[in-house]
N, C-alpha and C. Protein backbone atom coordinates (compact mmCIF):
# COMPACT_ATOMS: atom_id res chain seq x y z
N UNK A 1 19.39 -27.50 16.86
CA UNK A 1 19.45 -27.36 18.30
C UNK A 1 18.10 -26.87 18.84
N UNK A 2 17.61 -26.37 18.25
CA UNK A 2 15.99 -25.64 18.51
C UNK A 2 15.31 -26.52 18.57
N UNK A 3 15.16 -26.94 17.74
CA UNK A 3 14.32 -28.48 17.37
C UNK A 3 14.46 -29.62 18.50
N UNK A 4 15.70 -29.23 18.78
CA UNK A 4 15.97 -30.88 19.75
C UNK A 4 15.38 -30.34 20.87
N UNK A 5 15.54 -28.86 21.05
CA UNK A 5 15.13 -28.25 22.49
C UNK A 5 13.80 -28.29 22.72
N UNK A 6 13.01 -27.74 21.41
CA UNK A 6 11.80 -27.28 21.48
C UNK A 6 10.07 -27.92 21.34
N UNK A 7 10.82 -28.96 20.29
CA UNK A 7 10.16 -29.79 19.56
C UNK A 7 9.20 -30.67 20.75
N UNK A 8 10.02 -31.52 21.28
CA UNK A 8 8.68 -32.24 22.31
C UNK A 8 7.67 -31.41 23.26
N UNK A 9 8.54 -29.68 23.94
CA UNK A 9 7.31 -28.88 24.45
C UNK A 9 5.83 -28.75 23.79
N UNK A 10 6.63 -28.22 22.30
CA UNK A 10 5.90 -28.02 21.15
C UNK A 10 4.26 -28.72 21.15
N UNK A 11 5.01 -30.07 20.87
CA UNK A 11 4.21 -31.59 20.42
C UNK A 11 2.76 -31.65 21.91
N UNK A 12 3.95 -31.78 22.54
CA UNK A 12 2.86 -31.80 23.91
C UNK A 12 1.90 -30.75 24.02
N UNK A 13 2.01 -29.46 24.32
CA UNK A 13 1.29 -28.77 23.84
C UNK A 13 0.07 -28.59 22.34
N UNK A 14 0.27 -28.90 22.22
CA UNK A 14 -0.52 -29.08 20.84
C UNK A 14 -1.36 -30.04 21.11
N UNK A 15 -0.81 -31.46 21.30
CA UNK A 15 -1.58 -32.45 21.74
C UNK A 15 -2.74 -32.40 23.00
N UNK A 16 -2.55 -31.78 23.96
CA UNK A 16 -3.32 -30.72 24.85
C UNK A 16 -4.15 -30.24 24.14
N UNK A 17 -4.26 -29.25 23.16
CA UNK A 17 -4.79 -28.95 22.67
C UNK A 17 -6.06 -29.45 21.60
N UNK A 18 -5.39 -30.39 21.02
CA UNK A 18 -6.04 -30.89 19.92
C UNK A 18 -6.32 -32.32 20.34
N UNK A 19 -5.55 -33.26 20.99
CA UNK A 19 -6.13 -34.32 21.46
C UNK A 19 -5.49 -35.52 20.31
N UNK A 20 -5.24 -35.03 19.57
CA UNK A 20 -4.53 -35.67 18.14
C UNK A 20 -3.37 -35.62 18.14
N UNK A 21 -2.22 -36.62 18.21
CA UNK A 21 -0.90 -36.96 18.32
C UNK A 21 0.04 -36.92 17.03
N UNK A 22 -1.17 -37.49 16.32
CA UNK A 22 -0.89 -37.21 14.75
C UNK A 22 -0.43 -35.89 14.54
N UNK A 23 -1.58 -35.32 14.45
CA UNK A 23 -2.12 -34.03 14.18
C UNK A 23 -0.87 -32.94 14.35
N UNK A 24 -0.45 -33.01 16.10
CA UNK A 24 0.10 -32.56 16.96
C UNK A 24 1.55 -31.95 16.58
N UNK A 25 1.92 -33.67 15.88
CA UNK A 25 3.45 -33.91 14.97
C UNK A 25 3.44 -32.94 13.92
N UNK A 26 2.31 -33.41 13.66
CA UNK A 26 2.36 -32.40 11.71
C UNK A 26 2.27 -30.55 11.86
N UNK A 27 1.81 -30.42 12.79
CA UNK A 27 1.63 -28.87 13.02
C UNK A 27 3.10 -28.57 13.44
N UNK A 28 3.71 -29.16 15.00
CA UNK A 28 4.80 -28.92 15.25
C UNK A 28 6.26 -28.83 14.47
N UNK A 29 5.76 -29.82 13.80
CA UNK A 29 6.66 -30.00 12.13
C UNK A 29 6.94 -28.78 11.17
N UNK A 30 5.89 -28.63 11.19
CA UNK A 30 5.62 -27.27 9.62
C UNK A 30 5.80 -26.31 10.74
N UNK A 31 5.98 -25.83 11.70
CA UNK A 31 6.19 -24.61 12.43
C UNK A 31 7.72 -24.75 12.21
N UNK A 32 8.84 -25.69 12.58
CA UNK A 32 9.73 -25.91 12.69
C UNK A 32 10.21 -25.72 10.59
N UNK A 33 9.64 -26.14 10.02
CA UNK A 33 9.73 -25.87 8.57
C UNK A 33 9.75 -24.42 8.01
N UNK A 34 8.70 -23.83 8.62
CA UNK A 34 8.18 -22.47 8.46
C UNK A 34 9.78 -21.53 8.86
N UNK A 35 10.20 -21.87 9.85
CA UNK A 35 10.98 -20.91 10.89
C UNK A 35 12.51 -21.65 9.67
N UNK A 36 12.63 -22.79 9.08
CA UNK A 36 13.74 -22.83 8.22
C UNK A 36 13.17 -22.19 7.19
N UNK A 37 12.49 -22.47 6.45
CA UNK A 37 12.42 -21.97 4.94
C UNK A 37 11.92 -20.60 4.89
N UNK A 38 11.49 -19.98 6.03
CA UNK A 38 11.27 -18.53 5.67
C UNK A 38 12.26 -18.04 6.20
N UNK A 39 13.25 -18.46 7.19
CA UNK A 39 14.77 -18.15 7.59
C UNK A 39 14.56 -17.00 8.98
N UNK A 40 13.09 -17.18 9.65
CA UNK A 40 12.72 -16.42 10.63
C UNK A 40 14.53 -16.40 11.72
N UNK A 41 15.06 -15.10 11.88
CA UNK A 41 15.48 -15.09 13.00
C UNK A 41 15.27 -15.29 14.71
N UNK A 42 15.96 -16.10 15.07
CA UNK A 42 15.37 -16.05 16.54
C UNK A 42 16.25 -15.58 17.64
N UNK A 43 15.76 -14.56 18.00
CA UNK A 43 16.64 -14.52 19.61
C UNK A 43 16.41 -14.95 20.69
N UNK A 44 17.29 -15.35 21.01
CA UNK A 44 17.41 -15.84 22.57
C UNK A 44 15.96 -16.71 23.44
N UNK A 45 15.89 -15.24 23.87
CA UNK A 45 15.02 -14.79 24.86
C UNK A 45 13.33 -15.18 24.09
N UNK A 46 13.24 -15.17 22.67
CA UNK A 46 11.70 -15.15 22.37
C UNK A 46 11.64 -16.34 21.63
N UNK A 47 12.37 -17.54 21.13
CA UNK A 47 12.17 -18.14 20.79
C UNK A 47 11.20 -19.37 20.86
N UNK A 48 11.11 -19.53 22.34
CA UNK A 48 9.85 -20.59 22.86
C UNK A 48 8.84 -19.61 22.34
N UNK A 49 8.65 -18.31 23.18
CA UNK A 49 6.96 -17.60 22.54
C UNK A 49 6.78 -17.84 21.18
N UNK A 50 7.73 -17.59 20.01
CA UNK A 50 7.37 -17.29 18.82
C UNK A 50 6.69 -18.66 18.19
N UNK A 51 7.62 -19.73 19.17
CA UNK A 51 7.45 -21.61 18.39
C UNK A 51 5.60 -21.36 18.86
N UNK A 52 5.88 -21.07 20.04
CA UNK A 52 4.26 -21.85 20.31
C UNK A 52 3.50 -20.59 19.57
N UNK A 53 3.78 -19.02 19.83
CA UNK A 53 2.65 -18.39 18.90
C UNK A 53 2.25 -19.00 17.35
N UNK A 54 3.46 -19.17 16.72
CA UNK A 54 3.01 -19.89 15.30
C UNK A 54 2.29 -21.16 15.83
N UNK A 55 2.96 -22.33 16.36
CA UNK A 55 2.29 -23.49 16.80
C UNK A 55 0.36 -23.23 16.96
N UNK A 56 0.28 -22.08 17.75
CA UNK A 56 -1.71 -21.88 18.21
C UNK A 56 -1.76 -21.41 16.87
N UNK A 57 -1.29 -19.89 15.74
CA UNK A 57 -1.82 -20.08 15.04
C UNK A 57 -2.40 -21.05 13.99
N UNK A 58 -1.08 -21.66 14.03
CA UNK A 58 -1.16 -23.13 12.60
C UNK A 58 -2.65 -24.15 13.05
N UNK A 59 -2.91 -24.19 13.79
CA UNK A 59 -3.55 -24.78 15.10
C UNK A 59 -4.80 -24.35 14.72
N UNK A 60 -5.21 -22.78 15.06
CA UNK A 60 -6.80 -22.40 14.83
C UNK A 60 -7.00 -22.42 12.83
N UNK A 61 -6.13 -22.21 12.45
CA UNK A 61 -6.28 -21.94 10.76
C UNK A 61 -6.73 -23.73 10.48
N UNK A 62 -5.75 -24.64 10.79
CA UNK A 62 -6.00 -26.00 11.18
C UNK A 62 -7.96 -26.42 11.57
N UNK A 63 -8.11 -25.83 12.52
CA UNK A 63 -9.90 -25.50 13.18
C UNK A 63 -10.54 -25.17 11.78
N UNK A 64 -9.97 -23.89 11.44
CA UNK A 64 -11.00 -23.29 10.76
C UNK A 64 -11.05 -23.70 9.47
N UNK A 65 -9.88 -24.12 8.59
CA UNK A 65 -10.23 -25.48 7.15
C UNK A 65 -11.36 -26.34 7.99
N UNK A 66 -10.88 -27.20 8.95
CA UNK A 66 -11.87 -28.34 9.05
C UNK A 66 -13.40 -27.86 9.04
N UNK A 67 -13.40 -26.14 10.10
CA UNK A 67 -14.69 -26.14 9.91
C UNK A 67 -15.39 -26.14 8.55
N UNK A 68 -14.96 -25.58 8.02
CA UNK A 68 -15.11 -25.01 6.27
C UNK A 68 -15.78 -26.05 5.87
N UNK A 69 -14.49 -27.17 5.91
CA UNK A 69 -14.67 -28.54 5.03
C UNK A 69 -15.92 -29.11 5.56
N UNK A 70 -16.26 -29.51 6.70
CA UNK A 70 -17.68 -29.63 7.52
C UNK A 70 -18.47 -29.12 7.15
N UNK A 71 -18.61 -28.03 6.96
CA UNK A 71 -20.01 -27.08 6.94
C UNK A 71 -20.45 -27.36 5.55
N UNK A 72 -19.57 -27.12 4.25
CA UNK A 72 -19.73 -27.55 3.21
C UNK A 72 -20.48 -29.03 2.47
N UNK A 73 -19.42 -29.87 3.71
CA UNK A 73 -20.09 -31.08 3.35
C UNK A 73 -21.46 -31.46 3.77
N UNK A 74 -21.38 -30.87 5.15
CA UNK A 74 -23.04 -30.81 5.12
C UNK A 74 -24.13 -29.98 4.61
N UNK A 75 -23.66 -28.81 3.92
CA UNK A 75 -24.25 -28.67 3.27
C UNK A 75 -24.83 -28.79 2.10
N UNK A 76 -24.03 -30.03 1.32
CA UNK A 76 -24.48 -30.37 0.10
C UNK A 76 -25.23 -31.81 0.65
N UNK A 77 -24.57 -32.31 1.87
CA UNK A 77 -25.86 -33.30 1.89
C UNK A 77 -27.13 -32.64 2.91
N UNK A 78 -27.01 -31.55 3.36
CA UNK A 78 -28.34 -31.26 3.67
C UNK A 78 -29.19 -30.80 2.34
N UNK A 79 -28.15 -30.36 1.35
CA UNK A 79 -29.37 -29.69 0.19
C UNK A 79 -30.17 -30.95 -0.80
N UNK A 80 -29.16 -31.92 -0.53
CA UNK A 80 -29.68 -33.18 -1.53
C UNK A 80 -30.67 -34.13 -0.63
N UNK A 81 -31.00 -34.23 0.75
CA UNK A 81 -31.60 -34.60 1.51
C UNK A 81 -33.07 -34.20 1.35
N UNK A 82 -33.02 -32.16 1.22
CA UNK A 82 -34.21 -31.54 1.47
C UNK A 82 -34.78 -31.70 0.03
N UNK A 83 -34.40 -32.08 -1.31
CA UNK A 83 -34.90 -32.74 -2.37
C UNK A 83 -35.46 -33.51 -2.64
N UNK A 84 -36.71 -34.04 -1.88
CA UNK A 84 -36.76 -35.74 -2.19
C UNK A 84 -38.29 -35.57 -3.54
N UNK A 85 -37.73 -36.39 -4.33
CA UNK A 85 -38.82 -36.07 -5.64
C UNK A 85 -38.89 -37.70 -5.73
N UNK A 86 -40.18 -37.36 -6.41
CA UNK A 86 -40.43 -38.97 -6.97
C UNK A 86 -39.84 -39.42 -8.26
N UNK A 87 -39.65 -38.02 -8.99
CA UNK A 87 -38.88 -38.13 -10.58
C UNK A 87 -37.83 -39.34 -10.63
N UNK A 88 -37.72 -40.73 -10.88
CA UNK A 88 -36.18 -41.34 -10.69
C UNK A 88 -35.06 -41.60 -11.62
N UNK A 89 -35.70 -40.24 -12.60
CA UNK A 89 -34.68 -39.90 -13.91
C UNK A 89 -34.17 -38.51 -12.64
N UNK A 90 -34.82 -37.45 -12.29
CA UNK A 90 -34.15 -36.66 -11.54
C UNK A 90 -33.24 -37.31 -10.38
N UNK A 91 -33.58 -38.57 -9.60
CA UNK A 91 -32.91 -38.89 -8.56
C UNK A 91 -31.52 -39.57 -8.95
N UNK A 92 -31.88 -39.85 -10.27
CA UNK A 92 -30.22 -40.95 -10.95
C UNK A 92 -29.28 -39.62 -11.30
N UNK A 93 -29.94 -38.15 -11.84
CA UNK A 93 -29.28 -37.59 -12.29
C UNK A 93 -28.21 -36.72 -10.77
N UNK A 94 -29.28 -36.68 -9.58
CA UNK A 94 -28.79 -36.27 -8.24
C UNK A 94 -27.63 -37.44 -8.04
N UNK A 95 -27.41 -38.49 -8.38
CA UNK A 95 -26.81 -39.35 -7.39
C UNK A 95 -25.60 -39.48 -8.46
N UNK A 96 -25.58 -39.26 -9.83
CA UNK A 96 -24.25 -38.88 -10.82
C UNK A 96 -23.68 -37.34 -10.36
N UNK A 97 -24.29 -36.66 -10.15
CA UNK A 97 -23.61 -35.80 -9.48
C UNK A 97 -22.70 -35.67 -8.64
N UNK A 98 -23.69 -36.55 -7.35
CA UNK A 98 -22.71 -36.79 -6.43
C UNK A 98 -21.66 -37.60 -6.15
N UNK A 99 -21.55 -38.69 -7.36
CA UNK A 99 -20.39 -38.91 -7.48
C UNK A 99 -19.27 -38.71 -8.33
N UNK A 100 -20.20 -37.59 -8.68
CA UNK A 100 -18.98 -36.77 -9.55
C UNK A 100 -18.18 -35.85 -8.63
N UNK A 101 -19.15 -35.35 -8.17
CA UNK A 101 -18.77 -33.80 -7.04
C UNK A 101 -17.47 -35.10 -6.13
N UNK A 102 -17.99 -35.81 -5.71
CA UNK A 102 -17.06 -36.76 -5.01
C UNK A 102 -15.34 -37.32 -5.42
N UNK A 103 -15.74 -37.55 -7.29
CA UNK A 103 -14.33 -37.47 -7.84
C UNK A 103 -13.22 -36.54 -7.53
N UNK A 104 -13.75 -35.18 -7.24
CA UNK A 104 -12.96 -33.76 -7.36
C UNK A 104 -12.39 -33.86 -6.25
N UNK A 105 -10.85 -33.44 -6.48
CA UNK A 105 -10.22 -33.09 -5.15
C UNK A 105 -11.11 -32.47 -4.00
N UNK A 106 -10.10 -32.50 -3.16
CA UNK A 106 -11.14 -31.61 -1.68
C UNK A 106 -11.24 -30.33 -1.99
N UNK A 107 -9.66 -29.69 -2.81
CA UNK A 107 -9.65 -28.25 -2.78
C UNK A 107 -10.53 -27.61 -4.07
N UNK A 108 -10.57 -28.57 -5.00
CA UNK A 108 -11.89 -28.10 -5.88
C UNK A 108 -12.60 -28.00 -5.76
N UNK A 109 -13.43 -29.01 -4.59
CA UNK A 109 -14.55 -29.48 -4.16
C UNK A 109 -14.81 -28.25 -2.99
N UNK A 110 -14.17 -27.99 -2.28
CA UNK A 110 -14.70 -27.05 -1.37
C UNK A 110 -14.53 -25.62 -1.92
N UNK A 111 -13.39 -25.05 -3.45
CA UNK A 111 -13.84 -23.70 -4.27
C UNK A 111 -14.78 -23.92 -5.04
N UNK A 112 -15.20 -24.87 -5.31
CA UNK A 112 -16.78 -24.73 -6.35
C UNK A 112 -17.45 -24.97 -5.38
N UNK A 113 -18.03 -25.54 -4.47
CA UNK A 113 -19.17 -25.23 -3.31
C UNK A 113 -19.31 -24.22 -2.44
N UNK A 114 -17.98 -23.47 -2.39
CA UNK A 114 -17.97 -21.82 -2.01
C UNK A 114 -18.97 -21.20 -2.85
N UNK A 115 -18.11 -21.33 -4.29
CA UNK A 115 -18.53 -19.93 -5.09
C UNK A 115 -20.29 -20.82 -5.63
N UNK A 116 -20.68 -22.02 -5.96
CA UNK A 116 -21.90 -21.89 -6.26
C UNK A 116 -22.87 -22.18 -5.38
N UNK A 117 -22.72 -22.59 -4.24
CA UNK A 117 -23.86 -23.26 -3.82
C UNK A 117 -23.73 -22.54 -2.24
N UNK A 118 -22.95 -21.45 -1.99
CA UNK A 118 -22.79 -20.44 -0.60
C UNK A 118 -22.85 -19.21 -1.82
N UNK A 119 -22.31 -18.66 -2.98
CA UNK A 119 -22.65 -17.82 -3.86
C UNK A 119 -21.42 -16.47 -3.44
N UNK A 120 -19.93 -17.43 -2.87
CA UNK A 120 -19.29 -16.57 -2.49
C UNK A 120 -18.36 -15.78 -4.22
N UNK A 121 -17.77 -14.60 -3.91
CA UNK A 121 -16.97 -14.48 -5.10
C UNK A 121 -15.34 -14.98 -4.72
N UNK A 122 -14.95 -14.88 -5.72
CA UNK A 122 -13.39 -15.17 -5.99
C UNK A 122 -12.56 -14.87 -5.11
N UNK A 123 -12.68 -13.62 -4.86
CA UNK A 123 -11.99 -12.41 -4.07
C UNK A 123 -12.21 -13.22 -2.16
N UNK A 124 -13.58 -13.59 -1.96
CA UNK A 124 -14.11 -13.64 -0.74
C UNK A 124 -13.25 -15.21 -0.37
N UNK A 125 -13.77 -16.51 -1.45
CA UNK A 125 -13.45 -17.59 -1.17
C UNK A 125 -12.00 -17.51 -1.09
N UNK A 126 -10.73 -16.64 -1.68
CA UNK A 126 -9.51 -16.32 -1.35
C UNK A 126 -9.16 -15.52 -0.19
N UNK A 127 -9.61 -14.87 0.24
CA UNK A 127 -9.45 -14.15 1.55
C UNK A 127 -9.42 -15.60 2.52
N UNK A 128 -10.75 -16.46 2.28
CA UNK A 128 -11.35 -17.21 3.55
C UNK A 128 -9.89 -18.65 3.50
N UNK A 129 -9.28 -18.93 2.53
CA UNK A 129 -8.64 -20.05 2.27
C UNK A 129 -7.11 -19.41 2.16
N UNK A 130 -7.32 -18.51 2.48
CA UNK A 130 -5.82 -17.85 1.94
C UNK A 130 -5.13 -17.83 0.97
N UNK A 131 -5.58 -17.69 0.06
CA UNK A 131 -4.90 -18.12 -1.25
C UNK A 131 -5.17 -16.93 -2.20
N UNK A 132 -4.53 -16.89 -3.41
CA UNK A 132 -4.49 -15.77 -4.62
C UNK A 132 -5.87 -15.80 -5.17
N UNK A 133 -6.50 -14.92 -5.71
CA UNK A 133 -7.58 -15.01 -6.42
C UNK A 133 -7.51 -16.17 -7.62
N UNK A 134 -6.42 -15.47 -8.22
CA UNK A 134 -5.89 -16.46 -9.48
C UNK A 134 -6.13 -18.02 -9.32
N UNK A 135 -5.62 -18.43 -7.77
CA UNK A 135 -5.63 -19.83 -7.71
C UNK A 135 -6.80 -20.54 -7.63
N UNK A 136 -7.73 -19.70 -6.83
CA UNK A 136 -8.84 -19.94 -6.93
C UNK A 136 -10.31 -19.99 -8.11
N UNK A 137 -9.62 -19.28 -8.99
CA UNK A 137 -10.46 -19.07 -10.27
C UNK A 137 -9.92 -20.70 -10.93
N UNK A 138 -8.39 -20.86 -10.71
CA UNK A 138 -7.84 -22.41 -11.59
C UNK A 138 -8.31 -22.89 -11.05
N UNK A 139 -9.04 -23.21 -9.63
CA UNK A 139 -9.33 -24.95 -9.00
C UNK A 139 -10.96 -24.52 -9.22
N UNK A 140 -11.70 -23.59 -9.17
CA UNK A 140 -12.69 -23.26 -10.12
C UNK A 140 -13.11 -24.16 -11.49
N UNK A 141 -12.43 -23.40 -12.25
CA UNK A 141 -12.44 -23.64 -13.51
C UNK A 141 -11.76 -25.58 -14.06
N UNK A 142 -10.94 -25.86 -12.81
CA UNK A 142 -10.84 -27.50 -12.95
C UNK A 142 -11.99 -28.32 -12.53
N UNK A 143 -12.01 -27.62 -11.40
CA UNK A 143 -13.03 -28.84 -10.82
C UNK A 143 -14.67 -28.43 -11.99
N UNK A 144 -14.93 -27.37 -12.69
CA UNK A 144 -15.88 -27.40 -13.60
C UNK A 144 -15.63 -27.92 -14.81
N UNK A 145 -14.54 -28.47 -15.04
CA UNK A 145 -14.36 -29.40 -16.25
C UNK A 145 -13.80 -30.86 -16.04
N UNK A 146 -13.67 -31.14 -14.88
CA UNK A 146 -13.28 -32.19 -14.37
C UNK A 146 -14.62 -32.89 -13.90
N UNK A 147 -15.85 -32.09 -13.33
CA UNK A 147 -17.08 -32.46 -13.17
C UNK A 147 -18.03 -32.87 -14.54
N UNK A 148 -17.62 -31.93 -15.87
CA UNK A 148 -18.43 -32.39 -16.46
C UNK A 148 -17.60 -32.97 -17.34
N UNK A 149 -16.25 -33.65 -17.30
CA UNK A 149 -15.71 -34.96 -17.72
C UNK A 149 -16.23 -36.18 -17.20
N UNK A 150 -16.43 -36.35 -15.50
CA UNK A 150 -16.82 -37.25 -14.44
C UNK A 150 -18.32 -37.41 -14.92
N UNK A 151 -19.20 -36.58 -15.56
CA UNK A 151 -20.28 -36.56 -15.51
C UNK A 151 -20.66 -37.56 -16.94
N UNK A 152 -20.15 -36.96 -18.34
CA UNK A 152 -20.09 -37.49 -19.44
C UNK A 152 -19.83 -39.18 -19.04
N UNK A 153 -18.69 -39.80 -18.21
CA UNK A 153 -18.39 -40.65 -17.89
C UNK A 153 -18.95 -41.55 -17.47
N UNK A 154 -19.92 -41.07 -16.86
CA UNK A 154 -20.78 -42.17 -15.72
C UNK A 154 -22.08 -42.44 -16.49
């Protein structure tokens, strides 16, 4: 009944926001998911505030991955850009890289370009992604053996 009530304010709003219809669905969605599977009570009276407060948060956390993922990516092609050598044993070995670094999931790909190439720790790149330290040391430690599987390979 919430859902039937709430759901298109929701959507619209969001879409306002973000400009993305797609987008809009999938946030409004997982808010409506969130409020079943964590079994949030709702009363009455606060239930629109609470949809749309989760809705803006899901929303800026939404912002702030993409920024992440952005900044990252440009920063590995700004660092391979500001490299230019004549070596073209060094330039074959730059361009296996990068399509190695490219094999790796996103979420490997953006915890190993945290921790080596921004020089964040474990602790920091988990705070910033929300996640356990632990999890972050595993997509670590994959995407560094998954890189130099991809690497052997090519």
């Amino acid at each position: 009944m919430i859902y039937d009530l709430h759901f298109d304010d929701l959507r619209r709003y969001l879409t306002f926001r973000s400009g993305d219809q797609d987008l809009s669905r999938d946030i409004a969605q997982n808010v409506f998911m969130k409020v079943w599977t964590k079994k949030i009570k709702l009363e009455k009276g606060s239930v629109k505030s609470l949809l749309f407060k989760m809705a803006t948060d899901d929303f800026i956390s939404h912002l702030r991955r993409e920024k992440l993922k952005n900044q990252y990516t440009e920063s590995l092609d700004l660092r391979w850009n500001q490299e230019v050598e004549a070596d073209e044993d060094l330039e074959d070995k730059k361009i296996r890289l990068q399509k190695a670094l490219n094999q790796l999931s996103e979420k490997q790909k953006t915890a190993l370009l945290m921790n080596k190439m921004q020089g964040l720790t474990h602790k920091e790149i988990a705070e910033i992604l929300n996640l356990s330290e632990k999890a972050i040391e595993k997509r670590i430690r994959l995407a560094l053996e998954n890189l130099k599987q991809n690497l052997k390979v090519s």
